[in-house]
Protein backbone atom coordinates (compact mmCIF):
# COMPACT_ATOMS: atom_id res chain seq x y z
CA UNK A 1 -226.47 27.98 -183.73
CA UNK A 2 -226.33 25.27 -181.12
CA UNK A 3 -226.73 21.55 -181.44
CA UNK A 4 -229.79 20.51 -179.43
CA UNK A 5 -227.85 16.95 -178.93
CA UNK A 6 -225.21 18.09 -176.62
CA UNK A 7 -224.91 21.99 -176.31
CA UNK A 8 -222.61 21.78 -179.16
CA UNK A 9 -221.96 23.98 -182.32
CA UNK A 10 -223.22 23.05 -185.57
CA UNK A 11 -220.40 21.82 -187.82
CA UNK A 12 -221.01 25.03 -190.35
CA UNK A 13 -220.64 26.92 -187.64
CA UNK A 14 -216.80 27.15 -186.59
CA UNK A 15 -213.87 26.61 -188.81
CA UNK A 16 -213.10 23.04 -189.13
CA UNK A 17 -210.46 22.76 -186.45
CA UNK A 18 -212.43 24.99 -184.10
CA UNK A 19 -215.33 23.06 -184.26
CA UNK A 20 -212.67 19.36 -184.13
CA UNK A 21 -211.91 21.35 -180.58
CA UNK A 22 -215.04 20.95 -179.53
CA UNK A 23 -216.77 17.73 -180.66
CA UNK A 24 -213.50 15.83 -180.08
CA UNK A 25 -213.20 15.73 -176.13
CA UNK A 26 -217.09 15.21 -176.58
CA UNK A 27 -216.62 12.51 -177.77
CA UNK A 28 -213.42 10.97 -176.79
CA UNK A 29 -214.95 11.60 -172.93
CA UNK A 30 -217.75 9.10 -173.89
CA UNK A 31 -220.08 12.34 -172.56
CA UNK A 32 -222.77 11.02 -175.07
CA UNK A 33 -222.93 7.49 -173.18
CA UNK A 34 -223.87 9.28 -169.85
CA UNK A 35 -227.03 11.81 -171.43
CA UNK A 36 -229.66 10.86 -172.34
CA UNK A 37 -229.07 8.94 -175.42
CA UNK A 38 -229.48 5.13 -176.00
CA UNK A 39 -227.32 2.33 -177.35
CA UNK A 40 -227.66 -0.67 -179.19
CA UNK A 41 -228.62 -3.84 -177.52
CA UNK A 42 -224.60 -4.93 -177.21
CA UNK A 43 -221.71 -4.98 -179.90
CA UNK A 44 -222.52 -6.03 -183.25
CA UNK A 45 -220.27 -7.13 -185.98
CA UNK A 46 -220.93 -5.75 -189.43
CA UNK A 47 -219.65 -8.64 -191.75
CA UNK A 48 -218.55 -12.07 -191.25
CA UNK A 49 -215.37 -13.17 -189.12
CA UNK A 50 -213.19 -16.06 -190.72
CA UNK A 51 -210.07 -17.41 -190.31
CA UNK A 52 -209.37 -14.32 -188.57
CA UNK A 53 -210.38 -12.12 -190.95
CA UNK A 54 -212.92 -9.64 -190.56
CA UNK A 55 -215.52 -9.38 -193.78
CA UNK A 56 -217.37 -6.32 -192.13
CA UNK A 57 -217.75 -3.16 -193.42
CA UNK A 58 -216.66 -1.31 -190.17
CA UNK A 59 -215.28 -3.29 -187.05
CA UNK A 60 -217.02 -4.46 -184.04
CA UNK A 61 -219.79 -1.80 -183.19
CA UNK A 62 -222.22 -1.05 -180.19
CA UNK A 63 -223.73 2.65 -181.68
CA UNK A 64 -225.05 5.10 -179.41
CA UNK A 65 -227.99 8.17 -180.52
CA UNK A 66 -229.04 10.70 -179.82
CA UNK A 67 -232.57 11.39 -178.77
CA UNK A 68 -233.53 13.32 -181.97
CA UNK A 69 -232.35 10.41 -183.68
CA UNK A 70 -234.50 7.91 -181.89
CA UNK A 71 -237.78 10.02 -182.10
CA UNK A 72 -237.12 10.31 -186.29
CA UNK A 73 -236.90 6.23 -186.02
CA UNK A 74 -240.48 5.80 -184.33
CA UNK A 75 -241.69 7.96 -186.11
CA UNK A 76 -240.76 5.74 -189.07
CA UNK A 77 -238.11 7.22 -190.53
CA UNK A 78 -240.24 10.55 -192.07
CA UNK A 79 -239.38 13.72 -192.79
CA UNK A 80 -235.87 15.47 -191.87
CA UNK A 81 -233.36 14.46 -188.85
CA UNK A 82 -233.19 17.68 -187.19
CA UNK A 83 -229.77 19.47 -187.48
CA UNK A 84 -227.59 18.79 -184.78
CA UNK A 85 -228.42 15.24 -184.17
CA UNK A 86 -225.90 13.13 -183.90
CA UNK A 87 -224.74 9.20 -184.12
CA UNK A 88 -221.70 7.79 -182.52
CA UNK A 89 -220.33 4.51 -184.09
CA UNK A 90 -218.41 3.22 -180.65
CA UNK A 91 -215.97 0.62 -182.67
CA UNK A 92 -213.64 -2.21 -181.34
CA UNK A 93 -211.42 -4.81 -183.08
CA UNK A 94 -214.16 -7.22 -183.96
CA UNK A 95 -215.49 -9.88 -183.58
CA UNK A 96 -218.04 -9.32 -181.14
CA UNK A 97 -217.84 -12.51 -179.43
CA UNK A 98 -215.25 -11.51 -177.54
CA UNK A 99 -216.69 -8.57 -175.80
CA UNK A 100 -219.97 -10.03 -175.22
CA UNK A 101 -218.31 -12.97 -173.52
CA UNK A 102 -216.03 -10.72 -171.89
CA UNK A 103 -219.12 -8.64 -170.16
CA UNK A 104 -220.82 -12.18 -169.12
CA UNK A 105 -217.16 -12.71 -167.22
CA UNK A 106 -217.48 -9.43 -165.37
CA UNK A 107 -221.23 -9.22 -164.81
CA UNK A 108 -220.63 -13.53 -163.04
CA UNK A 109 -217.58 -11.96 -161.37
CA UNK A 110 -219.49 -8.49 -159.88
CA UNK A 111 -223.62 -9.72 -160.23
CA UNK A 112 -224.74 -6.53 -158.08
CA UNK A 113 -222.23 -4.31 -159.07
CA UNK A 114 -222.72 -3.07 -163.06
CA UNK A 115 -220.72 0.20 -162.49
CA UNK A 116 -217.70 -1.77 -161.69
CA UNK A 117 -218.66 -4.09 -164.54
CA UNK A 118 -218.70 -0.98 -166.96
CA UNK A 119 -215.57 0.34 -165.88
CA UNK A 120 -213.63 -2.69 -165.84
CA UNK A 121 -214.79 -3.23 -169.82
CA UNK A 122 -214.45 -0.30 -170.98
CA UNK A 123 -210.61 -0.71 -169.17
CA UNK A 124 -210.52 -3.52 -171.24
CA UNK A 125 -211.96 -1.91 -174.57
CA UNK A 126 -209.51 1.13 -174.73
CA UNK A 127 -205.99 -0.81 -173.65
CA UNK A 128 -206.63 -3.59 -175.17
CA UNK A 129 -209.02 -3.61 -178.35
CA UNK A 130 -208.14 -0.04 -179.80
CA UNK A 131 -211.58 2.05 -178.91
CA UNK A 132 -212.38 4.40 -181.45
CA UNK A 133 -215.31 5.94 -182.56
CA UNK A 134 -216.95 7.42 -185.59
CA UNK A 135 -219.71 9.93 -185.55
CA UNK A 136 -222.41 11.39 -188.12
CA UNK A 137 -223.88 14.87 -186.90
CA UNK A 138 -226.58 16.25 -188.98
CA UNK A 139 -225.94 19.69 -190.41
CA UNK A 140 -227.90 20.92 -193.54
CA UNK A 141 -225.69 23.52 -194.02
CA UNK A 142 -222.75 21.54 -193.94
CA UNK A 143 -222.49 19.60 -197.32
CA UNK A 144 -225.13 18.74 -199.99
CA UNK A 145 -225.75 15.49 -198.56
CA UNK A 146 -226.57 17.61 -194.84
CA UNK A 147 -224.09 15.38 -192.84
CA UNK A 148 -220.48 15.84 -191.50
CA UNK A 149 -218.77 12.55 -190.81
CA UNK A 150 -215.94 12.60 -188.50
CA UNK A 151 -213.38 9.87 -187.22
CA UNK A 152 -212.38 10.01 -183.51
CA UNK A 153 -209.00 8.68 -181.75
CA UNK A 154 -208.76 7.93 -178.01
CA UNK A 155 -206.38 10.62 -177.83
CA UNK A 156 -209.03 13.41 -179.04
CA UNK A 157 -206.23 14.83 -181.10
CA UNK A 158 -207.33 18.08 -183.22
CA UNK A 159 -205.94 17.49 -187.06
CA UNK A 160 -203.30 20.40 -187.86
CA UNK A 161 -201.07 21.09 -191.01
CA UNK A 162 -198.29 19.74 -190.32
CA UNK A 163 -196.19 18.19 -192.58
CA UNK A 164 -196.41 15.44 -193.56
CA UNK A 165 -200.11 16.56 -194.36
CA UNK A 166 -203.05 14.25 -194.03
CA UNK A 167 -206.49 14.96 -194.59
CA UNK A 168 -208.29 16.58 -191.86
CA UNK A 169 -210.50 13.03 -190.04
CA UNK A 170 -213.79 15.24 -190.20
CA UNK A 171 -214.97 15.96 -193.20
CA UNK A 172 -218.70 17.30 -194.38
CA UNK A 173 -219.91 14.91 -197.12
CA UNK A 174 -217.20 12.83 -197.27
CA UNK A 175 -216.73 10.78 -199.91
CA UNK A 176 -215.29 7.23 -198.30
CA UNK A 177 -218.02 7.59 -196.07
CA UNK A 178 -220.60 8.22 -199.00
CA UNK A 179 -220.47 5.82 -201.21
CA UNK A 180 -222.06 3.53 -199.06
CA UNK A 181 -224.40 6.17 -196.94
CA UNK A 182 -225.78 7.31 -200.58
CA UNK A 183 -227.66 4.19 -200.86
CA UNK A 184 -229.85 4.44 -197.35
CA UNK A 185 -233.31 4.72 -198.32
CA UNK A 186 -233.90 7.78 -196.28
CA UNK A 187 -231.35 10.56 -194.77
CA UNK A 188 -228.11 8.77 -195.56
CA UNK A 189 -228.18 6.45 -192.05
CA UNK A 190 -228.91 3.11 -191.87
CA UNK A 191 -230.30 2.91 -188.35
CA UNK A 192 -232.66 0.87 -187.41
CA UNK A 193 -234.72 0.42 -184.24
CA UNK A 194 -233.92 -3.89 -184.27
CA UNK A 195 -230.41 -2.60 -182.83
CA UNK A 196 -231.60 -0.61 -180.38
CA UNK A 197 -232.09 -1.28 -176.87
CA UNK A 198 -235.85 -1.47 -175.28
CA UNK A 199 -237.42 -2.55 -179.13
CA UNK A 200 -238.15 -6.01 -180.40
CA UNK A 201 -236.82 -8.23 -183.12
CA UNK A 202 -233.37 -9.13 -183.23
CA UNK A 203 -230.52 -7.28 -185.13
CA UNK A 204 -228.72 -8.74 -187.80
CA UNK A 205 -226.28 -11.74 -186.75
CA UNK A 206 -223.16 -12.44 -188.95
CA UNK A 207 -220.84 -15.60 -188.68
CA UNK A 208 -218.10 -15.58 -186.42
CA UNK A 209 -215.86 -18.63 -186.04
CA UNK A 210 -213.44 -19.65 -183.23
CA UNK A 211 -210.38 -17.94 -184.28
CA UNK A 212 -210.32 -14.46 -182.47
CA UNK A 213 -209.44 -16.86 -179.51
CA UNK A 214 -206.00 -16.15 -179.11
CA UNK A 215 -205.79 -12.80 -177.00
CA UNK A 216 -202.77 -11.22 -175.87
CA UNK A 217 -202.21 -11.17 -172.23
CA UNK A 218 -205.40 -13.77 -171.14
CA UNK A 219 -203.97 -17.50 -169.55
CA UNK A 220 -204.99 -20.06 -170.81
CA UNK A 221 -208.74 -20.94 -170.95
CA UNK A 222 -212.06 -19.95 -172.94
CA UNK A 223 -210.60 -17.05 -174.30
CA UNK A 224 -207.66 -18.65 -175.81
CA UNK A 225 -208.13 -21.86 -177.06
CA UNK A 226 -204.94 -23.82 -177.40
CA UNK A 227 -203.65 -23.91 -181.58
CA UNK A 228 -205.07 -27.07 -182.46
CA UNK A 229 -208.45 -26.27 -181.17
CA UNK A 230 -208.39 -23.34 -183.43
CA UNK A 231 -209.71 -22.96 -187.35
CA UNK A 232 -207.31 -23.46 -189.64
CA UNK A 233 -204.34 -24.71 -186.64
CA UNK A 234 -204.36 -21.18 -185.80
CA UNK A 235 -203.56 -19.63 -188.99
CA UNK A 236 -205.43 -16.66 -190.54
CA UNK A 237 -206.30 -16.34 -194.01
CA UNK A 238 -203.25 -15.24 -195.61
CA UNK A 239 -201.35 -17.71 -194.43
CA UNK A 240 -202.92 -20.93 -195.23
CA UNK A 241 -203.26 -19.30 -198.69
CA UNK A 242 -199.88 -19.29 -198.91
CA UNK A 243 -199.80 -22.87 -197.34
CA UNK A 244 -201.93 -24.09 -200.50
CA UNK A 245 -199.84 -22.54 -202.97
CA UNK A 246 -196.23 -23.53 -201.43
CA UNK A 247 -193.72 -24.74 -203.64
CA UNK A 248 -192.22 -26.70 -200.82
CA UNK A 249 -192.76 -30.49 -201.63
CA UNK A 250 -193.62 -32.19 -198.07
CA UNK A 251 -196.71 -30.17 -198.79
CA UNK A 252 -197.93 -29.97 -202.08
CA UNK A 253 -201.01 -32.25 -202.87
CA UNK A 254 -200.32 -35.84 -204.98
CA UNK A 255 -201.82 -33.89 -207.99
CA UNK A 256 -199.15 -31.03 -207.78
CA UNK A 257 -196.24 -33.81 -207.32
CA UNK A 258 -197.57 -35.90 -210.07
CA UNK A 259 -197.59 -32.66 -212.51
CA UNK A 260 -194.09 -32.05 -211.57
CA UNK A 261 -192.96 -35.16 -212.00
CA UNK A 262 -194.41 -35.37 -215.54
CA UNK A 263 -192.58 -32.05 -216.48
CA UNK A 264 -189.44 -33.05 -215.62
């Protein structure tokens, strides 16, 4: 049986690897981005961003779907997603600020051009910020919970057995991916039209201070703020942690040197 998303088998339908041979270049390609599916309204982070620390559960996002997918969302989320629908999680090192400000840059720099604008961030997205994707594709013979969930490299690489062994990055039903999928109130997605292009209401906004501005390989200017102007002086998390708890005595508080001084 076919998948009415892109001409593709169902996952039950080919051994694993076969069918990795043939959803992999799908995706890797970006084919979905070019039928006739739609996208959210831009990237989207999925947690806070602090001190250069991401709290999200995936990384930056901009998700693409697949018509069947967007008619089970008007129709407000009843009945069954029809098998062979499919969801592509299009991920990037978050946060988002950085990519939307990134596509304002290129959209001033080429105003009547948006192909150009397109390919140059998308350039930008895969040798720079690690494009990857995830995907759902429904498939109610595939596990009990009717979904196989399947991480995707830039590479397209088909898993193999190899030592050392890893498990296989598709999986139907699996597990790391369920234990948060289990508690959507209907078919295991989360999707909602308020990320979608086209629809109203805005999606969900998280928190993302100034730190991300530091990138590799951009002069100096609004995308990397000198140290100072930074949180923190530039330092992520873990490090002015470590800062707080130092033992070296130029930096501990007055209450730290007055406890020492007591002990001793």
């Amino acid at each position: 049986m076919q998948s009415e998303s892109a001409n593709l088998p169902l996952p039950s339908a080919l051994p694993l690897l076969d069918y990795e041979a043939q959803l992999y270049p799908f995706i890797a390609a970006r084919t979905f981005a070019t039928d006739d599916w739609i996208r959210d309204k831009s990237w989207r982070d999925t947690g806070p961003f602090i001190l250069d620390t991401s709290y999200g559960v995936h990384p930056a996002v901009r998700i693409y779907y697949a018509p069947q997918i967007l008619a089970w969302l008007k129709a407000e989320r009843k009945g069954p997603i029809p098998d062979g629908a499919m969801v592509v999680k299009e991920m990037a090192s978050p946060p988002t600020a950085r990519y939307v400000e990134y596509q304002q840059t290129l959209e001033a720099k080429y105003p009547d051009d948006p192909a150009q604008v397109e390919t140059e961030m998308l350039g930008f997205l895969r040798t720079i910020r690690g494009l990857n994707w995830t995907v759902m594709v429904k498939g109610s013979a595939s596990s009990h919970g009717s979904w196989f969930f399947v991480s995707v490299g830039q590479s397209a690489a088909v898993d193999n057995i190899d030592a050392p062994f890893s498990p296989p990055s598709g999986q139907a039903g699996d597990v790391m991916c369920m234990r948060c999928h289990a508690s959507a109130a209907e078919e295991l997605i989360f999707s909602t039209l308020e990320n979608i292009e086209g629809f109203p209401v805005e999606p969900l906004i998280f928190r993302a201070d100034e730190s991300w501005r530091d990138m590799d390989a951009f002069p100096p200017g609004p995308f990397n703020l000198p140290t100072v102007q930074r949180p923190g002086m530039g330092k992520g998390e873990a490090a002015l942690i470590q800062d707080f708890s130092t033992t070296k005595p130029h930096l501990r508080t007055p209450m730290q040197r007055q406890r020492r001084h007591r002990r001793m």
